[in-house]
Protein backbone atom coordinates (compact mmCIF):
# COMPACT_ATOMS: atom_id res chain seq x y z
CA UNK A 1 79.34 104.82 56.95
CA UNK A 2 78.35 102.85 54.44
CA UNK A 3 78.39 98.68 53.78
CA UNK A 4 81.68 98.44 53.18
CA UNK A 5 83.16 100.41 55.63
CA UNK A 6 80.88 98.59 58.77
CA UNK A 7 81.96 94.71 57.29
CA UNK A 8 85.96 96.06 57.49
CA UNK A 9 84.79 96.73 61.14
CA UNK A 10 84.83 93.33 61.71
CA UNK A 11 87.76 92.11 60.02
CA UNK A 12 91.08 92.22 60.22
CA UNK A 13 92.22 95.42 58.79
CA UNK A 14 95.15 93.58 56.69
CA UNK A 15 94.47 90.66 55.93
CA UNK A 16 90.55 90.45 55.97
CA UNK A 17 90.33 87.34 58.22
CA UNK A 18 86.47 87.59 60.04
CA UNK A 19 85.88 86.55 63.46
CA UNK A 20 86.25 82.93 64.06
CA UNK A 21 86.92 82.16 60.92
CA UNK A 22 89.57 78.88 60.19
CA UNK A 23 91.81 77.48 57.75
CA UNK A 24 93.72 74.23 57.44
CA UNK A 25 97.06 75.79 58.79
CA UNK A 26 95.45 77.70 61.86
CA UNK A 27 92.41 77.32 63.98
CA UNK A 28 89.81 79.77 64.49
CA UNK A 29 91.10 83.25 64.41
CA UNK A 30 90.36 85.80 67.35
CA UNK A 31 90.15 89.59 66.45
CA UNK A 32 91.54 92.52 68.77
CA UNK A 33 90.10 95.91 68.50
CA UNK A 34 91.78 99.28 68.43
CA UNK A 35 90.31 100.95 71.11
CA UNK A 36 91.13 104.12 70.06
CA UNK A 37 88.47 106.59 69.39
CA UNK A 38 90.02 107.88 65.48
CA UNK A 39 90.23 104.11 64.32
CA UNK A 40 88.52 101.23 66.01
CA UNK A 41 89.66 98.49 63.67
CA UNK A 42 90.03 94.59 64.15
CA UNK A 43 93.35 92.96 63.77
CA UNK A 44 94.05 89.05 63.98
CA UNK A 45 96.58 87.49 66.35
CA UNK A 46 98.78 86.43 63.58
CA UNK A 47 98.64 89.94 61.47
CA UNK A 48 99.65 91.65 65.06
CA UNK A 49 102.35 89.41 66.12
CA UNK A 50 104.06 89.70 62.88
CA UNK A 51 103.41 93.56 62.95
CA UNK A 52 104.49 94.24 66.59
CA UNK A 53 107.49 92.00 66.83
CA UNK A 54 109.34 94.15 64.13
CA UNK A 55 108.46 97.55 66.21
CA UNK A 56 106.39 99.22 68.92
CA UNK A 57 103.16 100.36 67.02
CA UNK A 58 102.52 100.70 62.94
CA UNK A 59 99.61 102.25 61.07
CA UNK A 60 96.28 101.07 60.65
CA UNK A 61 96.27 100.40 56.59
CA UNK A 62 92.74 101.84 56.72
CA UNK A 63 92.70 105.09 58.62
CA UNK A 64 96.71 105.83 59.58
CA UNK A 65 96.20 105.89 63.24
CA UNK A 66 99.06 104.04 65.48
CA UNK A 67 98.27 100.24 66.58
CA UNK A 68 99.73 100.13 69.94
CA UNK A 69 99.53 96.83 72.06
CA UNK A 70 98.66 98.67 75.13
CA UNK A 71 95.72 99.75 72.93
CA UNK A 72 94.47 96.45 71.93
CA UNK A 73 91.20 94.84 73.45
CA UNK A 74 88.77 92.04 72.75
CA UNK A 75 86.39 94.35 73.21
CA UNK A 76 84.29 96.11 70.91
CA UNK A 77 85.24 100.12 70.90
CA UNK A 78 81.52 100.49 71.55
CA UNK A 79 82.22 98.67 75.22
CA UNK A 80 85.30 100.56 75.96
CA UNK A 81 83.82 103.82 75.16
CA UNK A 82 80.68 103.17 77.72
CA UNK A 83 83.10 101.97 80.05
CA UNK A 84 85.56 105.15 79.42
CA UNK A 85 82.44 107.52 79.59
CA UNK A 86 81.62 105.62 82.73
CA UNK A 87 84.60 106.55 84.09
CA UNK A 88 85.20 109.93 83.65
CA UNK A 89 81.59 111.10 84.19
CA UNK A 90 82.09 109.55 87.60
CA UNK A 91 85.15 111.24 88.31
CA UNK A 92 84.33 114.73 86.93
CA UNK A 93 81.19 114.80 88.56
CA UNK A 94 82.69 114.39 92.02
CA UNK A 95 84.72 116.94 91.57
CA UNK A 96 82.13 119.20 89.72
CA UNK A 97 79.68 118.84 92.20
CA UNK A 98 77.66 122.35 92.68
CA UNK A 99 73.79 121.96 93.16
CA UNK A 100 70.92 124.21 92.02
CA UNK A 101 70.96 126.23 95.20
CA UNK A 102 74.57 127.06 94.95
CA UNK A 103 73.44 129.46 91.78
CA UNK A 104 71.59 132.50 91.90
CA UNK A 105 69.64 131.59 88.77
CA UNK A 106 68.55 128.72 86.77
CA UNK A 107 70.20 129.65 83.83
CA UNK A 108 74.05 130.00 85.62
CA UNK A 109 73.20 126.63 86.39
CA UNK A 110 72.08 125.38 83.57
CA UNK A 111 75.56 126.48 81.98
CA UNK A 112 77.27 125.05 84.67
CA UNK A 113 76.11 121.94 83.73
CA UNK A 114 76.36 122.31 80.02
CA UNK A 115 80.53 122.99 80.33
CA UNK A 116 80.35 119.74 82.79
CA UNK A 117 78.79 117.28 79.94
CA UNK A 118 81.58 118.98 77.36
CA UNK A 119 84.34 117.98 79.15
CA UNK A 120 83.73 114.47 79.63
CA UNK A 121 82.70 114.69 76.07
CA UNK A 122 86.01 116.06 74.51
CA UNK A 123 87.60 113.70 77.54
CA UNK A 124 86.11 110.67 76.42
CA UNK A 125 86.10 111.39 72.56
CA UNK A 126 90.07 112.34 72.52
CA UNK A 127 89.81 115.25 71.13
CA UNK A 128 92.48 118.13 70.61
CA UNK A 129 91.88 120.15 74.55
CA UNK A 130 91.21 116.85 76.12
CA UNK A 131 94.68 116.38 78.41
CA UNK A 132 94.43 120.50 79.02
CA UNK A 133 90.84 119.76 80.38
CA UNK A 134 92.87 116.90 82.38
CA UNK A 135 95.13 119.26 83.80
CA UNK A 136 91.90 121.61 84.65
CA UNK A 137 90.25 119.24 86.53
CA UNK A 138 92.96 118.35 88.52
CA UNK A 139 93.60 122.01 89.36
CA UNK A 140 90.23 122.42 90.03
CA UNK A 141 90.55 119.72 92.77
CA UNK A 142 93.09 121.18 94.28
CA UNK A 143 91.77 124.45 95.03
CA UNK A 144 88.58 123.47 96.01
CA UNK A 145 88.91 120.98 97.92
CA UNK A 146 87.45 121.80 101.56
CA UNK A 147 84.25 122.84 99.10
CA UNK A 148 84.27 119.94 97.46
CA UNK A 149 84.23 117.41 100.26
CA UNK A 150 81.66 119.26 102.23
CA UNK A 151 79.26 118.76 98.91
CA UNK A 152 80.11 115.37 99.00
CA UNK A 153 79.39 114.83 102.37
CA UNK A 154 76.00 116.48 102.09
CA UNK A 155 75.01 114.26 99.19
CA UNK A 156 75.92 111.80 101.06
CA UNK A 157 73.45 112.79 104.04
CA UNK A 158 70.83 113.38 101.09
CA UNK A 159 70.88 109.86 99.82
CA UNK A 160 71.01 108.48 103.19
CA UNK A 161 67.97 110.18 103.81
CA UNK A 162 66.53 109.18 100.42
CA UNK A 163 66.99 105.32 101.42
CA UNK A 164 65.71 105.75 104.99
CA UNK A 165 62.29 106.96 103.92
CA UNK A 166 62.42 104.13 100.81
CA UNK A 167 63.03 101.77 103.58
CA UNK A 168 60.26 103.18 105.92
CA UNK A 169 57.59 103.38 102.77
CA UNK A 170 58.47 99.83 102.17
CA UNK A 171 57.80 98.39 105.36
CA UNK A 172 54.38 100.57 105.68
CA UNK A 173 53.52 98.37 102.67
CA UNK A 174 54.59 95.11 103.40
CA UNK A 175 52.54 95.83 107.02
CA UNK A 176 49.42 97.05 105.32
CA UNK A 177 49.94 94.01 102.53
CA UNK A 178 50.02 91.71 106.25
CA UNK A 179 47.72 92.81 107.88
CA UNK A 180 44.97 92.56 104.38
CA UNK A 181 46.52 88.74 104.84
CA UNK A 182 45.43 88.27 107.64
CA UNK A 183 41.89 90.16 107.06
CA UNK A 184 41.12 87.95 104.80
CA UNK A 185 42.65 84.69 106.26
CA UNK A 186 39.88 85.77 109.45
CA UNK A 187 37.24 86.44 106.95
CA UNK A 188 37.54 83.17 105.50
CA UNK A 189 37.31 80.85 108.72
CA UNK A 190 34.43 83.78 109.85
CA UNK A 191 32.48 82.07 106.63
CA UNK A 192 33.78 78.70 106.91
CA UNK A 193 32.11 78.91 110.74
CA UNK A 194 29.02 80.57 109.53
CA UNK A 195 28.51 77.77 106.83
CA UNK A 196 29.49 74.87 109.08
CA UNK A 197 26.84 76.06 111.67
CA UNK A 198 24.14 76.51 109.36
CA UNK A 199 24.75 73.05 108.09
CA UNK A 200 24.33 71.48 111.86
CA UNK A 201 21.20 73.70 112.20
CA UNK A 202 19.80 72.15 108.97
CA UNK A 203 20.23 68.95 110.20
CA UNK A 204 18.97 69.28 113.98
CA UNK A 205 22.27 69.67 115.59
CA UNK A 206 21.95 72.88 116.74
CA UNK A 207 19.11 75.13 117.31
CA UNK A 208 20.47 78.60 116.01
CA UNK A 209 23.71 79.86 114.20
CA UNK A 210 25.78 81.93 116.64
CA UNK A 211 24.65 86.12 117.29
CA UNK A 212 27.95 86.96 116.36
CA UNK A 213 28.16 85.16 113.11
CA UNK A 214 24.79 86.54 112.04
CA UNK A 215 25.81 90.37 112.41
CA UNK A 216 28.38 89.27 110.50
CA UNK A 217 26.39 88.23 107.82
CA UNK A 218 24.30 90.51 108.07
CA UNK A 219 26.86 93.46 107.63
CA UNK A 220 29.35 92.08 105.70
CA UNK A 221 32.16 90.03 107.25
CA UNK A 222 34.63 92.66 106.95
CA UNK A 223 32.73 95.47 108.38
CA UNK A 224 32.27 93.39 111.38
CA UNK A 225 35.58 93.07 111.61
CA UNK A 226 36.98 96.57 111.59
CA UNK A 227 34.37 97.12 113.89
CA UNK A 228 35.18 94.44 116.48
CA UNK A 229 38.67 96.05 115.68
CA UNK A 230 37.86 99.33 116.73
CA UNK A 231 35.62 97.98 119.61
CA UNK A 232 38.73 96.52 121.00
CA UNK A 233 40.93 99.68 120.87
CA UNK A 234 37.99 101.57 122.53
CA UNK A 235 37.92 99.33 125.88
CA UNK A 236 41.60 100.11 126.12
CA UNK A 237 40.65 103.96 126.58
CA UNK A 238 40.22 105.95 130.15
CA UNK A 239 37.46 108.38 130.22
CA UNK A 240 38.31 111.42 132.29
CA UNK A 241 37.33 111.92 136.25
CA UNK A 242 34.69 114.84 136.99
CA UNK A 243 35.95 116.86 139.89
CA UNK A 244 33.61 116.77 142.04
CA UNK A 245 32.85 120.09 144.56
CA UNK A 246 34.84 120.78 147.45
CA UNK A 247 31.56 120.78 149.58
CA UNK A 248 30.28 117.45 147.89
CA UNK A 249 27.88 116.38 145.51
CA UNK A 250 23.94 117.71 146.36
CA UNK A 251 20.95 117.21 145.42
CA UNK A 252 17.81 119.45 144.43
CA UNK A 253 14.65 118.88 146.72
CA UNK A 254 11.67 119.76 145.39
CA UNK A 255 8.55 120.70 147.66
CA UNK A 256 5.87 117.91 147.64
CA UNK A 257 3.06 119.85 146.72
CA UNK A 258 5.44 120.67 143.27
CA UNK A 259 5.77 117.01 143.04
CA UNK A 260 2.01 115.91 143.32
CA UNK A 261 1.33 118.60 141.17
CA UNK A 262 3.99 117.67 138.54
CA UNK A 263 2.37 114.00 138.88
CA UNK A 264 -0.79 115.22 138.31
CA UNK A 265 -0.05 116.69 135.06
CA UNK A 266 1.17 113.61 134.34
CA UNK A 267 5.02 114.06 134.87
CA UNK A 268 7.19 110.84 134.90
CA UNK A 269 5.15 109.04 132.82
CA UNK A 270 7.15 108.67 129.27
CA UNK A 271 4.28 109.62 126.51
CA UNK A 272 3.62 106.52 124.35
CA UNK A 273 3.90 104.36 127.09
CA UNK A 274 1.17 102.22 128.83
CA UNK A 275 0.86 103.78 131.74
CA UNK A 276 0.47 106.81 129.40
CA UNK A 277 -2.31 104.88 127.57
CA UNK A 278 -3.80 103.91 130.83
CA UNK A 279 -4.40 107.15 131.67
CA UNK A 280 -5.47 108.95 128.91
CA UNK A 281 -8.45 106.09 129.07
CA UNK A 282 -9.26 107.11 132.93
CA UNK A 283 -9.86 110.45 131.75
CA UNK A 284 -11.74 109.82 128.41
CA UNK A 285 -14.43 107.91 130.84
CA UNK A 286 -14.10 110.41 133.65
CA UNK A 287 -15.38 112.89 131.07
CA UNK A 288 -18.56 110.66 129.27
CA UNK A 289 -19.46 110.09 132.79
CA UNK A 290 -19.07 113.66 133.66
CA UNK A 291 -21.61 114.88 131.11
């Protein structure tokens, strides 16, 4: 389409008048579309009441196709072809509504699909087989119907199921999102503390910033925190019982000579201790004074 053609667009098709444009003897002149898909053209409210009030519909002087009323629109054809494709997707669709598994291969499905998207297309687009495609889909309907409301329903469930886990995901984050909130609303007043206490031990008030405050420090204010966390979740757990024997709980006696032998060799005396030390000296001068 060239210049020309796409400025007639927007005119009135006989007698040139542009959108909003105003003379002396009229105000500003409103354009109505053709909203058919073989024309499209603009007419003025003066050009279409002298047009229609002679007879039902007359030519376009541009490209011969019928001006109805009932065709009219303020509209561009652009918006009423959107809304018209819209439409009948919407309505084909439900009633075309086979899935992937209802194929045995990809490619039957593929083609299923592909005859979908051509009948909206000659549908929408007016062309020749468009009300015998009608008539189709409405037979179509009819026969399938149990099949077609069970697929329907199932969607349905699908989507349901769709939005349930969107809405479970969602809150997940907006928990996780509170809960850093609040992690870092504690980890402030953690440091505010620490720094107020080191101030009053600076100036005398206070002999020594609180234990807890220095791990904290120490570690990282956030560590501390998970781990206080997980501290408190531990004191909530139960450790198990031990059975204990049905003849009761005995002990091992050992004979004393055993035990002043053991204690001899030095047995219950942890190595590296003082006792330990002790008595590695005892021997050391046990054995100078020996030789």
């Amino acid at each position: 389409m060239d210049g020309d053609e796409e400025e007639d667009l927007f005119r009135c098709a006989i007698c040139g008048t542009a959108e909003g444009d105003a003379s002396n003897l009229s105000s500003q002149a409103s354009l109505q579309t053709n909203a058919t898909v073989r024309c499209g053209h603009q007419f003025c409210n003066s050009c279409l009441d002298r047009e229609l009030v002679r007879r039902r519909e007359f030519p376009c002087p541009i490209c011969k196709t019928a001006v109805k009323r009932v065709n009219l629109t303020s509209r561009s054809l652009d918006h009423v072809q959107c809304e018209k494709d819209t439409s009948w997707r919407r309505r084909i669709i439900s009633v075309y509504n086979k899935t992937e598994t209802d194929f045995p291969f990809l490619n039957e499905y593929n083609n299923y699909l592909e005859e979908v998207e051509d009948m909206i297309y000659a549908i929408v687009n007016e062309e020749p087989a468009a009300e015998e495609i009608k008539a189709k889909v409405k037979e179509y309907e009819q026969e399938n119907k149990a099949q077609i409301v069970i697929r329907q329903s199932q969607r349905a469930d699908e989507e349901r199921s769709i939005q349930d886990r969107i809405a479970a995901e969602q809150r997940l984050t907006e928990q996780s999102r509170t809960a850093a909130v609040e992690e870092e609303k504690h980890i402030a007043i953690a440091k505010k503390k620490f720094k107020t206490e080191t101030t009053e031990v600076l100036l005398g008030e206070r002999e020594e910033v609180s234990a807890e405050l220095k791990q904290a420090q120490m570690q990282g204010y956030r560590n501390e925190l998970r781990r206080q966390q997980r501290g408190k979740a531990a004191t909530n757990f139960v450790s198990p019982r031990v059975r204990e024997p049905a003849d009761g709980m005995k002990q091992d006696r050992i004979d004393r000579q055993v035990y002043e032998k053991r204690q001899a060799a030095g047995g219950g005396i942890p190595v590296g201790s003082i006792a330990s030390q002790e008595r590695q000296w005892n021997e050391t001068v046990q054995s100078l004074f020996a030789m």
